[in-house]
N, C-alpha and C. Protein backbone atom coordinates (compact mmCIF):
# COMPACT_ATOMS: atom_id res chain seq x y z
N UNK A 1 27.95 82.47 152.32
CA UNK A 1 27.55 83.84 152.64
C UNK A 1 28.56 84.83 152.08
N UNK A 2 29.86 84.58 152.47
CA UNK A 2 30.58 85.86 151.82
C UNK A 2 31.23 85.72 150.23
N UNK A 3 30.60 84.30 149.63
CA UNK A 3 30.61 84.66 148.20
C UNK A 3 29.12 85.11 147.58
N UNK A 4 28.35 85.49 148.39
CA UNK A 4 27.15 86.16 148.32
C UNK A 4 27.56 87.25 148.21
N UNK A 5 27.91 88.16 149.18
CA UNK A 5 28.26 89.37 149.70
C UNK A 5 29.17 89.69 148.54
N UNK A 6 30.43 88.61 148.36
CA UNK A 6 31.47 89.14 146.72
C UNK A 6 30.52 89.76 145.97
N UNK A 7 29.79 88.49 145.61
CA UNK A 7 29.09 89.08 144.27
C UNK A 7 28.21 90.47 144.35
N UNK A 8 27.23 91.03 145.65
CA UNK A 8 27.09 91.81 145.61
C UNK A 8 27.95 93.14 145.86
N UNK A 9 29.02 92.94 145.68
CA UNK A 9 30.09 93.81 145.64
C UNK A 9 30.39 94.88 145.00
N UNK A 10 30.71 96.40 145.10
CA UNK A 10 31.18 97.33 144.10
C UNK A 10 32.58 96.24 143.25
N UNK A 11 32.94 96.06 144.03
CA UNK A 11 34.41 95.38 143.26
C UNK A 11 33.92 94.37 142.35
N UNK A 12 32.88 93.43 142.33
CA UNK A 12 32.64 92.38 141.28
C UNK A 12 32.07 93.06 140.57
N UNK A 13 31.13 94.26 140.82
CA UNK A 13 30.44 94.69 139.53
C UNK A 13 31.80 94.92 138.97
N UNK A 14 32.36 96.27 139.12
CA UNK A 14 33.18 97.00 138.38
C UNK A 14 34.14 95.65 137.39
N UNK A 15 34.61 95.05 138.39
CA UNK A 15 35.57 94.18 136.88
C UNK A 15 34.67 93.40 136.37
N UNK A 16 33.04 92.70 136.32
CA UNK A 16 32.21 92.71 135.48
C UNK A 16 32.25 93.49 134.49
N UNK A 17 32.07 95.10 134.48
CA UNK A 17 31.88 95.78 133.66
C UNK A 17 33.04 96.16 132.82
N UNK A 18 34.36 96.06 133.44
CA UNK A 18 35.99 96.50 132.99
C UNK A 18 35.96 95.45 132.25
N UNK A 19 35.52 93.95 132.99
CA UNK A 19 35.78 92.70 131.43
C UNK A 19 34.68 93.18 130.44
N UNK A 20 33.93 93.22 130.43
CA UNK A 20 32.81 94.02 129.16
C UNK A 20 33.74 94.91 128.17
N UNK A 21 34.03 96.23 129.13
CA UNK A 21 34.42 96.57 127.80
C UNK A 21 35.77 96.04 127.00
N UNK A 22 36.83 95.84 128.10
CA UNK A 22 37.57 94.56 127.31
C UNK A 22 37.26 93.69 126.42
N UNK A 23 36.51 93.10 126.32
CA UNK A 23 35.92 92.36 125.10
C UNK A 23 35.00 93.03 124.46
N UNK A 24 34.12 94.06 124.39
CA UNK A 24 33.79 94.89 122.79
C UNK A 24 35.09 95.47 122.41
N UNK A 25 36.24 95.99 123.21
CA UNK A 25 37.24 96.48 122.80
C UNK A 25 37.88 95.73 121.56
N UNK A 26 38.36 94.37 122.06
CA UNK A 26 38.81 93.34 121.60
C UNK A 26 38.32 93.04 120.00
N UNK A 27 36.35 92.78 120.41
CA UNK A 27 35.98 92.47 118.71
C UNK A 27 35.80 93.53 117.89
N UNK A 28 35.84 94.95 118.21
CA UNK A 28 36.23 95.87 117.44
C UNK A 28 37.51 96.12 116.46
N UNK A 29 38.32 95.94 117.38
CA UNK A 29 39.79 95.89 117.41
C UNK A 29 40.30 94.62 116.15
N UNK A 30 39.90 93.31 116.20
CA UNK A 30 40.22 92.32 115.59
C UNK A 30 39.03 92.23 114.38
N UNK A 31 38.56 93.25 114.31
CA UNK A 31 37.46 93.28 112.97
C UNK A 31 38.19 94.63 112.56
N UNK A 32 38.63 95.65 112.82
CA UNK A 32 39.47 96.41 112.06
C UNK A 32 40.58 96.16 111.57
N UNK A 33 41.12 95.18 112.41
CA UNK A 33 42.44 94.75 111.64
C UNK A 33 42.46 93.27 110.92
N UNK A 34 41.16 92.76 110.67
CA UNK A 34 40.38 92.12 109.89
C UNK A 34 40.12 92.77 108.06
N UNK A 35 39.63 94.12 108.65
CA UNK A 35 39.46 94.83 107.36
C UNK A 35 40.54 95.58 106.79
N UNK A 36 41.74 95.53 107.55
CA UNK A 36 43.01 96.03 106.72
C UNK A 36 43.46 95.02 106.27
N UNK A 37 43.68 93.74 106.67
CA UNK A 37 44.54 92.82 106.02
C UNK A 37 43.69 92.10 105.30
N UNK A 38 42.25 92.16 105.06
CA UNK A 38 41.66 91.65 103.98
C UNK A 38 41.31 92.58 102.64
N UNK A 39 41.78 93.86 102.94
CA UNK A 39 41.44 94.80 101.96
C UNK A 39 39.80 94.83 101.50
N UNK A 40 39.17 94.93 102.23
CA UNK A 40 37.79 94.46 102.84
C UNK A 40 37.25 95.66 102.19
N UNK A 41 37.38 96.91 102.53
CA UNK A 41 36.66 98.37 101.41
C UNK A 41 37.60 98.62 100.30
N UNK A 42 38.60 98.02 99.91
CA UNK A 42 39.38 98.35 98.94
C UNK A 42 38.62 98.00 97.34
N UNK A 43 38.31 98.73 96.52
CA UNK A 43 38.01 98.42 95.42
C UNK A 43 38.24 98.62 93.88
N UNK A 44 38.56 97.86 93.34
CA UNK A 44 39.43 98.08 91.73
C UNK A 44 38.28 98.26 90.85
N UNK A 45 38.24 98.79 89.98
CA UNK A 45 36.89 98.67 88.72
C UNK A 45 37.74 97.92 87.83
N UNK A 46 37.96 96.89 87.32
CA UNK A 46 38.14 96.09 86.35
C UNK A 46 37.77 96.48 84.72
N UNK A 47 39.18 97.00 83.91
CA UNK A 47 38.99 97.80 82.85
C UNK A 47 38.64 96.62 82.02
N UNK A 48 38.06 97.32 80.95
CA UNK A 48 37.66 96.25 79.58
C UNK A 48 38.65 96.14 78.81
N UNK A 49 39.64 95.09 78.65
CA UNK A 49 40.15 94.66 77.64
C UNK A 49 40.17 94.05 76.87
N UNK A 50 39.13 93.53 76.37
CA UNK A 50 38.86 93.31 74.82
C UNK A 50 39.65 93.98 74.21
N UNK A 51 39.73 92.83 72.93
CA UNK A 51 40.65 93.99 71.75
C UNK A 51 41.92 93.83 72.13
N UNK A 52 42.51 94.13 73.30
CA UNK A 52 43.96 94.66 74.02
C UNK A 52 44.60 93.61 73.57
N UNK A 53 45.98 93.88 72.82
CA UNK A 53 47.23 92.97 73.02
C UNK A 53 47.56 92.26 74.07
N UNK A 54 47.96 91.43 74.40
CA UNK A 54 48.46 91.38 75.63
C UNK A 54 49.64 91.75 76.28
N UNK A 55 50.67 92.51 75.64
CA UNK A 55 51.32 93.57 76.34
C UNK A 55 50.68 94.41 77.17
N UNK A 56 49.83 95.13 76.03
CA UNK A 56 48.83 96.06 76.70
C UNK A 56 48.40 96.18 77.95
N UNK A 57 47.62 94.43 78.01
CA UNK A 57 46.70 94.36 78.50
C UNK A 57 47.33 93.82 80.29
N UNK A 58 49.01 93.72 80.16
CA UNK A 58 50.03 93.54 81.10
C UNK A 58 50.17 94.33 81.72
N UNK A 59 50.31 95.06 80.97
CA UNK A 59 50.76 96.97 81.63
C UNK A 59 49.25 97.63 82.28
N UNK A 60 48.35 97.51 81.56
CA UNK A 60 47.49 97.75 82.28
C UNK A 60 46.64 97.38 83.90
N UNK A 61 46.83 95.82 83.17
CA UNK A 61 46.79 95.37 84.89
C UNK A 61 47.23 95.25 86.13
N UNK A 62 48.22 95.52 85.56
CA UNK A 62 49.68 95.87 86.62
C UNK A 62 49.99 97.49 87.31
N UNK A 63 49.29 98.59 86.10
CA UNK A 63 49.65 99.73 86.91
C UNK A 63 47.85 99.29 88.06
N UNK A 64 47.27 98.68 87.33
CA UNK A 64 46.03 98.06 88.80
C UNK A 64 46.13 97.43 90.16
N UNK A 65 47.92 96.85 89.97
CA UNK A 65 47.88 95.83 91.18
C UNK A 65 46.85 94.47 90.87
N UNK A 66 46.42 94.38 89.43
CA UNK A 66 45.76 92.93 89.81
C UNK A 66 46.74 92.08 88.85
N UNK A 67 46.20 90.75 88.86
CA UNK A 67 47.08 90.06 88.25
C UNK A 67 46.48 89.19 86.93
N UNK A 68 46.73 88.51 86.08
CA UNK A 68 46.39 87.60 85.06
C UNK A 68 46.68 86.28 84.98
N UNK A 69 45.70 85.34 84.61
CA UNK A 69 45.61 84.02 84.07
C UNK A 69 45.42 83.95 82.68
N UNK A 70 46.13 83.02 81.62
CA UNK A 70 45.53 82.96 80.16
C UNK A 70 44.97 81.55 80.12
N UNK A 71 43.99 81.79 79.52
CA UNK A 71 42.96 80.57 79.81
C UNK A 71 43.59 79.71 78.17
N UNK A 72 43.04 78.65 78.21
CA UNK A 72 42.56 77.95 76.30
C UNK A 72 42.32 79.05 75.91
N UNK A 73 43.05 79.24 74.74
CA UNK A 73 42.08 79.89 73.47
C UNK A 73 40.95 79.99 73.04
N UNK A 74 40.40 80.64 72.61
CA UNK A 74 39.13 80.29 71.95
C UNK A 74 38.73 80.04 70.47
N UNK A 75 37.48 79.59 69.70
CA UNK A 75 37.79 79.65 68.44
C UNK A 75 38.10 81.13 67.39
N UNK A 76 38.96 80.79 66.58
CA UNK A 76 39.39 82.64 65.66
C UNK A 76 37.92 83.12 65.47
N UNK A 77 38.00 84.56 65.74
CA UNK A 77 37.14 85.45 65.99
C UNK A 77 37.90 86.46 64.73
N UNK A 78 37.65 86.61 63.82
CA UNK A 78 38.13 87.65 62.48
C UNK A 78 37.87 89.29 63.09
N UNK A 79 36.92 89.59 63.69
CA UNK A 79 36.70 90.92 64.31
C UNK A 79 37.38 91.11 65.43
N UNK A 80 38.27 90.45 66.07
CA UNK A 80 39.27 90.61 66.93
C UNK A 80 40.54 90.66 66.55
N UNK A 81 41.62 91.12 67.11
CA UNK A 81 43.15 91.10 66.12
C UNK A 81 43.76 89.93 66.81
N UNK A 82 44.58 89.46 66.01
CA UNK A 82 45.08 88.17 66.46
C UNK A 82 46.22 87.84 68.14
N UNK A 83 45.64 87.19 68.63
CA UNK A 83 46.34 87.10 70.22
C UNK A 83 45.60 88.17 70.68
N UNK A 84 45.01 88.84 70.94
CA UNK A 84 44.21 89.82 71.68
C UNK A 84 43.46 89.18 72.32
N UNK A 85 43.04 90.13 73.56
CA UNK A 85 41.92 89.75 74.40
C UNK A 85 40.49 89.58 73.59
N UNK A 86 39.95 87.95 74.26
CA UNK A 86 38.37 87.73 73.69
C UNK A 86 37.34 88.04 74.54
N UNK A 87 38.14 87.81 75.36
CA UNK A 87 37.04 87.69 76.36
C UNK A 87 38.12 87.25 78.01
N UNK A 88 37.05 87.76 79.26
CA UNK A 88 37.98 87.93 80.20
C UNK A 88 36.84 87.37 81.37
N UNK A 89 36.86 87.15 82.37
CA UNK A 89 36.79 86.67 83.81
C UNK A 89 37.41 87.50 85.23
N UNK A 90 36.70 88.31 85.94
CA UNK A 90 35.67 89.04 85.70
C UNK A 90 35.61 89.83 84.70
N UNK A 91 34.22 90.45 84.51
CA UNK A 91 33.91 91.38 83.11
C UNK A 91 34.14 92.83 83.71
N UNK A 92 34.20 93.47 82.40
CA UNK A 92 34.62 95.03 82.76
C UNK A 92 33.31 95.47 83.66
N UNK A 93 33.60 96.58 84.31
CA UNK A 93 32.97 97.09 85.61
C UNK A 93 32.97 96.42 86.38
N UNK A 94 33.00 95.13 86.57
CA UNK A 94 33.07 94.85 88.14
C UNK A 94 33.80 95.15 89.12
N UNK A 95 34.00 95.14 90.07
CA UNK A 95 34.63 94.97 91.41
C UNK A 95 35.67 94.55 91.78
N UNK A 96 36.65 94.71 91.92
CA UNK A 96 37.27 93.14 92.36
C UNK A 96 38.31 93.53 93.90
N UNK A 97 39.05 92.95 94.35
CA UNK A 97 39.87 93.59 95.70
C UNK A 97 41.17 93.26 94.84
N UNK A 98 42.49 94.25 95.54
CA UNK A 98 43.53 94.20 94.99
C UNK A 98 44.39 92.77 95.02
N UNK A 99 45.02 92.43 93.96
CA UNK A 99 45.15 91.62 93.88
C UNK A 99 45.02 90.25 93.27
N UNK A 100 43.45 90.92 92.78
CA UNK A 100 42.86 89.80 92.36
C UNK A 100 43.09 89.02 91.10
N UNK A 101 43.33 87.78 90.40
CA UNK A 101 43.24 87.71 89.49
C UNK A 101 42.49 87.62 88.20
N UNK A 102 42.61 88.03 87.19
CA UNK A 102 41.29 88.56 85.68
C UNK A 102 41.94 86.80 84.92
N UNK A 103 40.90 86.33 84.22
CA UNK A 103 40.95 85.25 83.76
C UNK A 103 40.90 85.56 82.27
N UNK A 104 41.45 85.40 81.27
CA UNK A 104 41.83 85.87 79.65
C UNK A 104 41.75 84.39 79.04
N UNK A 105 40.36 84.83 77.83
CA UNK A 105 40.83 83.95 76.72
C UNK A 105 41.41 84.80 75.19
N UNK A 106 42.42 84.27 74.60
CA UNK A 106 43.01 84.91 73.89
C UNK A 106 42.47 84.55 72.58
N UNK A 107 42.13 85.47 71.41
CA UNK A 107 41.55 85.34 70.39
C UNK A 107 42.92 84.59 69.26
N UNK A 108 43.05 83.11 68.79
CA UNK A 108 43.93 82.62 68.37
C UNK A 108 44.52 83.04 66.54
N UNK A 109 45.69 82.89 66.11
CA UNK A 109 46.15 83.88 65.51
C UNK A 109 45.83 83.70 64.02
N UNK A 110 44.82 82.43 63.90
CA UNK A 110 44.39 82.40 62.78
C UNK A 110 43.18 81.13 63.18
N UNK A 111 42.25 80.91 61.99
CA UNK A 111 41.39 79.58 62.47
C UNK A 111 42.29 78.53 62.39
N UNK A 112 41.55 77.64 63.21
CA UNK A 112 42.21 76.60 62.91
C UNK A 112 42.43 75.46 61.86
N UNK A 113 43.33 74.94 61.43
CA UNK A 113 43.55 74.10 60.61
C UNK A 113 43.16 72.34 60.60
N UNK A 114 42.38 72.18 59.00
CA UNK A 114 41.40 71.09 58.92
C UNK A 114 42.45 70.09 57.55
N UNK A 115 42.31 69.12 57.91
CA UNK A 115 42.97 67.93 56.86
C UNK A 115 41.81 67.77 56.27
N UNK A 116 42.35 67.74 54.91
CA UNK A 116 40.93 67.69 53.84
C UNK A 116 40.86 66.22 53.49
N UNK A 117 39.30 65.93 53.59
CA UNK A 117 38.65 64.42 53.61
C UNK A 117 39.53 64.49 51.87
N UNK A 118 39.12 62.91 52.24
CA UNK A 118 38.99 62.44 50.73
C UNK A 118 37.47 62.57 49.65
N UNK A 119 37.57 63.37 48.86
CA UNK A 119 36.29 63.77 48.77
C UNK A 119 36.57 63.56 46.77
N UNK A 120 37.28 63.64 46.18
CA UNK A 120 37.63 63.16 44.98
C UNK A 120 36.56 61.79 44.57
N UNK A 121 36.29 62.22 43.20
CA UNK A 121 35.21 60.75 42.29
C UNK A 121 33.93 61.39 43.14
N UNK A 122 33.52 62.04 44.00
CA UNK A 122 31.96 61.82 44.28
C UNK A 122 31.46 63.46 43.74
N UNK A 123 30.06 62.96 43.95
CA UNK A 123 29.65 64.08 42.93
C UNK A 123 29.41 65.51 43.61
N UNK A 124 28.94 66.53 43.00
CA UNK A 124 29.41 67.66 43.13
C UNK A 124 28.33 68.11 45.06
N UNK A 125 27.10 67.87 44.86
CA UNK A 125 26.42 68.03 45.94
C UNK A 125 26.94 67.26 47.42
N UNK A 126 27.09 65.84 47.37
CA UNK A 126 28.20 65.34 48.43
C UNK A 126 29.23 66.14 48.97
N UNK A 127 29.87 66.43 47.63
CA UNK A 127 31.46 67.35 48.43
C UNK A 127 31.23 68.23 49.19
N UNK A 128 29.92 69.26 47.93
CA UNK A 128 29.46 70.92 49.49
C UNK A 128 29.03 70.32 50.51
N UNK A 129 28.19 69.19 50.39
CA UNK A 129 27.87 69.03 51.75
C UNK A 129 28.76 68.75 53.11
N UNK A 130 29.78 67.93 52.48
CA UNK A 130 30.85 67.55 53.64
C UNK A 130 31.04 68.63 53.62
N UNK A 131 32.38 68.98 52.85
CA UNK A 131 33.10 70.62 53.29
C UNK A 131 32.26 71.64 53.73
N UNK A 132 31.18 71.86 53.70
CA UNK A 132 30.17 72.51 54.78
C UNK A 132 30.11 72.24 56.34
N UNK A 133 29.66 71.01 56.31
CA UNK A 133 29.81 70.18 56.85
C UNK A 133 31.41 70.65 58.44
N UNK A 134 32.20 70.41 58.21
CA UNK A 134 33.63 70.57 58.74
C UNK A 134 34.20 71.73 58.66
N UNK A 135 33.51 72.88 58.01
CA UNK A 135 33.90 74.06 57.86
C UNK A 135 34.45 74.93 57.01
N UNK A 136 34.20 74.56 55.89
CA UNK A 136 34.90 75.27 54.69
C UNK A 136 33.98 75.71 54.02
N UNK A 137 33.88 76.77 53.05
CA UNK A 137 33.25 77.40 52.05
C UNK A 137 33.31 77.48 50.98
N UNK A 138 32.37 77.21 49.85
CA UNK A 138 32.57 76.72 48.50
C UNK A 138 33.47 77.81 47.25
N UNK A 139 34.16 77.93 46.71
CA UNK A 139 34.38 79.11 46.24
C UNK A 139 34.20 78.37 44.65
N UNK A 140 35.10 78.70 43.36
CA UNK A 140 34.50 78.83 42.30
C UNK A 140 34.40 77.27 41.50
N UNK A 141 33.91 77.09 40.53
CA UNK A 141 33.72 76.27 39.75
C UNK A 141 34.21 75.98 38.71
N UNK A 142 35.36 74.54 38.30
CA UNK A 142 35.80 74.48 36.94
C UNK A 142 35.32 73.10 36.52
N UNK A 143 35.05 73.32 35.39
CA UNK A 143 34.47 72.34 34.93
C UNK A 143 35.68 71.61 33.17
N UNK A 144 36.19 70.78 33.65
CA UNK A 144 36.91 69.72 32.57
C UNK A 144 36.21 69.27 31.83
N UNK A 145 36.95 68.45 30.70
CA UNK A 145 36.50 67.26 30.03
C UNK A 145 36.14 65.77 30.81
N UNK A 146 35.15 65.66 30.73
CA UNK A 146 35.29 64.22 31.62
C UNK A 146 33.83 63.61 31.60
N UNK A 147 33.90 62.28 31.46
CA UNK A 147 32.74 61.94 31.31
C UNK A 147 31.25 61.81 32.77
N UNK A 148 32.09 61.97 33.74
CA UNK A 148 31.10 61.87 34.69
C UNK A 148 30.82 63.64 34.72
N UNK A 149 29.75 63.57 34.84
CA UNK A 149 28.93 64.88 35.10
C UNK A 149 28.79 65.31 36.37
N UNK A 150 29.34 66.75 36.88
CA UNK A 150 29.28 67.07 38.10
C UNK A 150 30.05 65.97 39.21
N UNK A 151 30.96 65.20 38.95
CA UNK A 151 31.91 64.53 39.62
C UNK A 151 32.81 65.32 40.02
N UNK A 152 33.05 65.24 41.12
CA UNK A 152 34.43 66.31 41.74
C UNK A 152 35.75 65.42 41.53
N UNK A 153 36.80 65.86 40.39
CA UNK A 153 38.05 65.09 40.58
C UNK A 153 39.37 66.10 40.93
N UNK A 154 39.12 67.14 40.99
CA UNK A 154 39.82 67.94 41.79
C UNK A 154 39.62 68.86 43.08
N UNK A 155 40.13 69.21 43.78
CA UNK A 155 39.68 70.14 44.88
C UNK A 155 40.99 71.39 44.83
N UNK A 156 40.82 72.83 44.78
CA UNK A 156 41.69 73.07 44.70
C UNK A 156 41.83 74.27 45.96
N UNK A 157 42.70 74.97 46.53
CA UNK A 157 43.00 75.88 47.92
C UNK A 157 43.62 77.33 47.01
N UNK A 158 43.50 78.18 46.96
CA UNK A 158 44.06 79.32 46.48
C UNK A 158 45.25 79.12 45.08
N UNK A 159 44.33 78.19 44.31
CA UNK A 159 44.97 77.91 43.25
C UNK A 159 45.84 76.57 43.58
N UNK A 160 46.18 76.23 44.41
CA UNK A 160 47.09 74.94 44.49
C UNK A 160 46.63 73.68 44.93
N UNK A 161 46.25 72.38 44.06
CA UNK A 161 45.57 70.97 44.14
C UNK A 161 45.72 70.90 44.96
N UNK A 162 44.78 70.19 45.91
CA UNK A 162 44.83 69.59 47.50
C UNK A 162 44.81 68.09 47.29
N UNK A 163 45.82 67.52 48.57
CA UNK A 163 45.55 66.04 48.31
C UNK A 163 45.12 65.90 49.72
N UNK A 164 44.35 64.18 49.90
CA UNK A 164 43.56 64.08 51.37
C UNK A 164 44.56 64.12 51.85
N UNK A 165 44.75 64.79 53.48
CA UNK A 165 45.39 65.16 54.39
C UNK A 165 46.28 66.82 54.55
N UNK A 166 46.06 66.86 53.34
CA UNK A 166 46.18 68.82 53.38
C UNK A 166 45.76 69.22 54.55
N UNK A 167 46.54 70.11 55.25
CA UNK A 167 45.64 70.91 56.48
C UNK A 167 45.68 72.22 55.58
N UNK A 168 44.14 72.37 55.72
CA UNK A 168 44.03 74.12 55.01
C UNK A 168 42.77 74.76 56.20
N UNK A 169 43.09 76.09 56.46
CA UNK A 169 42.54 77.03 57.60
C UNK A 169 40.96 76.71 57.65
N UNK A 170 40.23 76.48 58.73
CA UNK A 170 39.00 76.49 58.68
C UNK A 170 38.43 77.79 57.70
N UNK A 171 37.11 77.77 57.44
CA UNK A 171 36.16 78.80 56.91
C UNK A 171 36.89 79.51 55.58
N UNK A 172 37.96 78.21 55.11
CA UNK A 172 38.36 78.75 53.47
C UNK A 172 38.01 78.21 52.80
N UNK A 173 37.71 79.09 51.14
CA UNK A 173 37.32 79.09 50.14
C UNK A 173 37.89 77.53 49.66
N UNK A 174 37.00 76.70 48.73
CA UNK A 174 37.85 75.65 48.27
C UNK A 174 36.83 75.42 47.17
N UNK A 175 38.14 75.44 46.16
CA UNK A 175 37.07 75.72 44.58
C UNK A 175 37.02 74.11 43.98
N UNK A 176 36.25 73.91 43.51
CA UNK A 176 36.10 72.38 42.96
C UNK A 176 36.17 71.86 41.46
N UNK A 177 36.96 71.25 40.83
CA UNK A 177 37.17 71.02 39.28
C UNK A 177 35.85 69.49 39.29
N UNK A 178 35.45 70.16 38.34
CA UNK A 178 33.75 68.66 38.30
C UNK A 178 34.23 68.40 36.53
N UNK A 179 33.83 67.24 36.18
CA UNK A 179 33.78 66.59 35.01
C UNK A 179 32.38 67.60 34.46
N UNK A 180 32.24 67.45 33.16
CA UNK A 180 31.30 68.48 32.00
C UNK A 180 30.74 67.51 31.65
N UNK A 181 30.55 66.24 31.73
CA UNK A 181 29.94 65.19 31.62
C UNK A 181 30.13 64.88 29.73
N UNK A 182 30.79 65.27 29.30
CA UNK A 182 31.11 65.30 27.73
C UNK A 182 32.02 64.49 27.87
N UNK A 183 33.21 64.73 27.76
CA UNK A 183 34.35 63.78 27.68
C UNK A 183 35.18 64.45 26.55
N UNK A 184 34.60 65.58 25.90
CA UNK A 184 35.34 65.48 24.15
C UNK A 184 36.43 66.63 24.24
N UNK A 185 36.33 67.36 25.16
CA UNK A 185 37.43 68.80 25.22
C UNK A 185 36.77 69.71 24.75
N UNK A 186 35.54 69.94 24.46
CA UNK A 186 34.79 71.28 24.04
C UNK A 186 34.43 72.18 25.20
N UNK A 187 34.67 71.98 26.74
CA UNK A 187 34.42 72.76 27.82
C UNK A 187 35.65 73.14 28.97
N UNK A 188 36.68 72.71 28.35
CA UNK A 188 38.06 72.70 29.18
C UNK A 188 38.45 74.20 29.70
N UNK A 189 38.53 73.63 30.99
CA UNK A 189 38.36 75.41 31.57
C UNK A 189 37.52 76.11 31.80
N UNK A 190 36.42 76.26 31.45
CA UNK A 190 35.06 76.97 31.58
C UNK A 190 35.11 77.17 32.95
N UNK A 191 35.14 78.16 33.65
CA UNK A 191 35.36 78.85 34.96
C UNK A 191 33.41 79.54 35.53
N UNK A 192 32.98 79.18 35.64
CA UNK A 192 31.52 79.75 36.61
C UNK A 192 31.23 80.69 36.80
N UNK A 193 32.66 80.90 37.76
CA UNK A 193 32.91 82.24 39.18
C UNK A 193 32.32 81.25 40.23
N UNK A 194 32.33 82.17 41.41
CA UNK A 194 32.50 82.07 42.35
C UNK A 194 30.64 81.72 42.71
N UNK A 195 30.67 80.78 43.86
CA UNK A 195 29.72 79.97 44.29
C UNK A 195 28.54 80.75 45.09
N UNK A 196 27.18 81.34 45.12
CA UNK A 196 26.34 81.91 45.63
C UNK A 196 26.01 81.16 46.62
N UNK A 197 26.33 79.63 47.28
CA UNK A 197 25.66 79.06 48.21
C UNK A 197 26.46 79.24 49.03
């Protein structure tokens, strides 16, 4: 009976209702200071740095408060300057909270470098095809004395003979000396120009 009577009590309501607002107090309270220490409305716009040095692109992120990762490289990009930003994680305009870190792949400072097959004695269509093939581009045509016709017995890089295992830069020119299929010295030297395929 008189924990009947408690409960109908002014006194049990009231600290009923005093613990109430004590606890909305509480999850108010620990969700605001939820959103300060998570930086919860805080927001950065994430500049585009493409292009950017990475000095630059240091100083910049930094007068931001965010921070940087450099990822792998990527493959040389010629319309980018060398070591510059290629590309980034998040992308420009987004969002991000302070702090955050931007993910950078860096455009590398030249292509990369290929050991040249052994491609000497075979004939002239084989060779473009490999060096196509692996990444190189045909540049001009000399044609010797020699009895095989259209046989590649030289390969040459900006004027200087290549032997197999040369590393020379991806997506370079590589001019090819082919036999004239004569043999007699009446075509020695005969130069083409430069390759339309």
């Amino acid at each position: 009976m008189k924990l009947l009577q408690y409960l109908k009590s002014k006194i049990f309501i009231r600290t009923i209702i005093l613990m109430g607002i004590i606890v909305i107090a509480l999850i108010f309270g620990l969700k605001a200071m939820m959103s300060v220490t998570t930086n919860h409305d805080q927001k950065i716009l994430v500049p585009d740095l493409k292009k950017m040095s990475l000095s630059d692109t240091e100083t910049t992120l930094s007068n931001l408060n965010l921070n940087f990762v450099i990822q792998d490289s990527a493959s040389y990009n010629p319309d980018y300057p060398p070591k510059s930003v290629i590309d980034q994680d998040p992308e420009a305009g987004d969002f991000v909270k302070d702090g955050r870190k931007i993910y950078l792949t860096l455009n590398p400072s030249s292509y990369k470098k290929i050991a040249m097959p052994d491609l000497l004695n075979k004939t002239k269509r084989q060779v473009e095809t490999h060096l196509k093939s692996i990444g190189f581009k045909i540049g001009k045509y000399q044609y010797i004395p020699d009895l095989g016709k259209d046989v590649v017995r030289k390969m040459k890089y900006k004027g200087k003979e290549l032997e197999m295992g040369d590393l020379v830069p991806k997506n370079s020119l590589i001019d090819l000396v082919l036999g004239d299929g004569t043999g007699d010295g009446t075509n020695e030297g005969i130069d083409e120009g430069t390759s339309k395929q």
